[in-house]
Protein backbone atom coordinates (compact mmCIF):
# COMPACT_ATOMS: atom_id res chain seq x y z
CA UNK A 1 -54.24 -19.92 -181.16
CA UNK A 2 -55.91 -23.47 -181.62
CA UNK A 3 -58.73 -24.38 -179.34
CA UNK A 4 -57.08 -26.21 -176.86
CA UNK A 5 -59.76 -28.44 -176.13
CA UNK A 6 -60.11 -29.73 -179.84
CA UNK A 7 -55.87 -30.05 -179.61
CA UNK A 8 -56.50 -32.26 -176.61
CA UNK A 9 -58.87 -34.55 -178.37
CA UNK A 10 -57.00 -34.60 -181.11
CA UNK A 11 -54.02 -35.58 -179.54
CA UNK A 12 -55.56 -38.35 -177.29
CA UNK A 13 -57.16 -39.90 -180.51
CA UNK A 14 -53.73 -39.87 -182.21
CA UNK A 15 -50.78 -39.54 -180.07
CA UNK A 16 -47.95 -38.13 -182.99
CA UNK A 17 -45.60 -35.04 -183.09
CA UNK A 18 -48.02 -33.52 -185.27
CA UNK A 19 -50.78 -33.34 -182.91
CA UNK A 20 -48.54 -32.78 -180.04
CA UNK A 21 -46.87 -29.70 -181.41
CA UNK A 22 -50.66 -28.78 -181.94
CA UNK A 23 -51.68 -29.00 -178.14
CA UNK A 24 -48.35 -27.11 -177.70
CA UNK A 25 -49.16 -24.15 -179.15
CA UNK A 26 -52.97 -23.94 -177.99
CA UNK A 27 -51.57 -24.35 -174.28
CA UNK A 28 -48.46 -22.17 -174.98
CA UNK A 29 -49.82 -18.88 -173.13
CA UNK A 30 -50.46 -21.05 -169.97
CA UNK A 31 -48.05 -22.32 -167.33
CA UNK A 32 -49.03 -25.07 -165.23
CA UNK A 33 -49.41 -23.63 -162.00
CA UNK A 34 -51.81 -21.24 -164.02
CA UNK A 35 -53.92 -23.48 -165.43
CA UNK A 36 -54.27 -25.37 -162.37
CA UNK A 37 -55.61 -22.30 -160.84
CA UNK A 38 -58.19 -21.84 -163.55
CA UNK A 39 -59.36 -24.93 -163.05
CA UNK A 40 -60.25 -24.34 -159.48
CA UNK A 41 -61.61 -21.13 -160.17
CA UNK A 42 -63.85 -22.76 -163.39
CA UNK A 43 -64.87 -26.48 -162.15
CA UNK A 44 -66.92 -26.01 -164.78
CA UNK A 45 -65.10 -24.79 -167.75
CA UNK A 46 -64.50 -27.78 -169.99
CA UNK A 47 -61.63 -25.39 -171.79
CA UNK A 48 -60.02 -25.00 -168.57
CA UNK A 49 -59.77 -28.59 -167.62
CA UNK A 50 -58.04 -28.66 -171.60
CA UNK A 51 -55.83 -26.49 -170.72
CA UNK A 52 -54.68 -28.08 -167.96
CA UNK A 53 -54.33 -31.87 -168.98
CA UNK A 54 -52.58 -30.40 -172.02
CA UNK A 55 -50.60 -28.52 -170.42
CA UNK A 56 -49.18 -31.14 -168.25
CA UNK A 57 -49.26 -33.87 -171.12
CA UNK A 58 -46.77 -30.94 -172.85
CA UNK A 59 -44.68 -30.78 -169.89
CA UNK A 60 -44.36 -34.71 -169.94
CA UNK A 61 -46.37 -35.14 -166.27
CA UNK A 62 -46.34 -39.08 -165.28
CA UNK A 63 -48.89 -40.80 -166.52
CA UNK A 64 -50.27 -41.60 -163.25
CA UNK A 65 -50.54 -37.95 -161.41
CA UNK A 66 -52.12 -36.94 -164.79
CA UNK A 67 -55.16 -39.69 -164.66
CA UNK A 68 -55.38 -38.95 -161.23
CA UNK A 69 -56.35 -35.19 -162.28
CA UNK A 70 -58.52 -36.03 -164.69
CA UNK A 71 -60.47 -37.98 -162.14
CA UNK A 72 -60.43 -34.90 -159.48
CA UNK A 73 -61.72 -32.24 -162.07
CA UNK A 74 -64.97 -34.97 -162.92
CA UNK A 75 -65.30 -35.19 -159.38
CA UNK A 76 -65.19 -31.67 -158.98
CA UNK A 77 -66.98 -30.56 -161.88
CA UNK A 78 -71.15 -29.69 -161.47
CA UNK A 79 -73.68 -32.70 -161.39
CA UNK A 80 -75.40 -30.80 -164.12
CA UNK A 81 -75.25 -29.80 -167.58
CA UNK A 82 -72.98 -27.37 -166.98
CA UNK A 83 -70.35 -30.29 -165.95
CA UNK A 84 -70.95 -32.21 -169.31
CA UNK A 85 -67.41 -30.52 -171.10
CA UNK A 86 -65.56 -31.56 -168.47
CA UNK A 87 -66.91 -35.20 -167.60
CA UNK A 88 -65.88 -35.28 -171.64
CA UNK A 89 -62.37 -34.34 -171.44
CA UNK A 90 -61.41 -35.89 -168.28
CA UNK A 91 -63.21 -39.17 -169.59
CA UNK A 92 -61.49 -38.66 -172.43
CA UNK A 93 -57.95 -38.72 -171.10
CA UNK A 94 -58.69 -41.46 -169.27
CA UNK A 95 -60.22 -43.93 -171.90
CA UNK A 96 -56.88 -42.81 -174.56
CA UNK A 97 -54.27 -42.96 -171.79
CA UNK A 98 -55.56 -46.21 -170.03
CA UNK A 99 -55.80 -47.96 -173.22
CA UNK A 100 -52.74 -46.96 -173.99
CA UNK A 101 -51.26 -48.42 -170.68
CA UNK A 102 -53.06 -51.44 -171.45
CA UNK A 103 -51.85 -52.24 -174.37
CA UNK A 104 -48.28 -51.82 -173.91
CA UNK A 105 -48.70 -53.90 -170.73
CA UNK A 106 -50.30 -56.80 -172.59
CA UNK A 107 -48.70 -56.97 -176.20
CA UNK A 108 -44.90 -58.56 -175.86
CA UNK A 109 -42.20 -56.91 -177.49
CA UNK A 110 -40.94 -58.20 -180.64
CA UNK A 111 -37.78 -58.41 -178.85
CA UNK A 112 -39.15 -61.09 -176.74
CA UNK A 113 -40.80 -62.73 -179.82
C-alpha cells in the first residue's frame, strides 16, 4: 500500500487519474467515518490527517466541507513540532484546492471567448 500522505501530495500537485487512482489505493483500507475517527484520536498524526482528506477527495466530498477540514485538523493539531505534518498537509490542500477555485473562477471559458 502507497503512503497515503505522499499520494495526497502527489495528487494535489497534479490533479490526473493517474494520481487519483494512486490516493485510491493508499486510502482503500479506510472508510470515512474511520478515518475521521483517527484523526481525533491522532491530532497529531500527519498520516492520519492524509488519510482523511484523501479519503474524502476519493469519495468526491464538496470542495467546501473538505477545506473546511483541513482548516479544523491545523487548528486542532499541537502548537509544536509534533503538529508540523499536519500544518503541511492541511496547508497543502488548501493552497492546491484554492488555487484551483481561483483559477477556474477567473479564467473565461473559451466558450465565452
Amino acid at each position: 500500500m502507497a503512503d497515503a500522505r505522499a499520494a495526497l501530495l502527489d495528487h494535489l500537485r497534479a490533479d490526473d487519474d493517474t494520481t487519483r487512482e494512486a490516493l485510491a489505493a493508499a486510502v482503500a483500507d479506510h472508510d470515512l467515518a474511520a478515518a475521521r475517527i483517527a484523526m481525533k484520536d491522532e491530532p497529531a498524526s500527519g498520516l492520519a490527517a492524509a488519510r482523511l482528506l484523501g479519503r474524502m477527495i476519493v469519495d468526491g466530498v464538496d470542495t467546501t466541507e473538505l477545506q473546511d477540514t483541513a482548516k479544523a485538523i491545523a487548528a486542532r493539531a499541537p502548537r509544536d513540532d509534533a503538529g508540523n505534518d499536519v500544518a503541511l498537509v492541511a496547508g497543502a490542500l488548501l493552497w492546491r484546492r484554492s488555487a484551483a477555485r481561483a483559477r477556474r473562477a477567473v479564467l473565461p471559458s473559451r466558450a465565452s471567448l
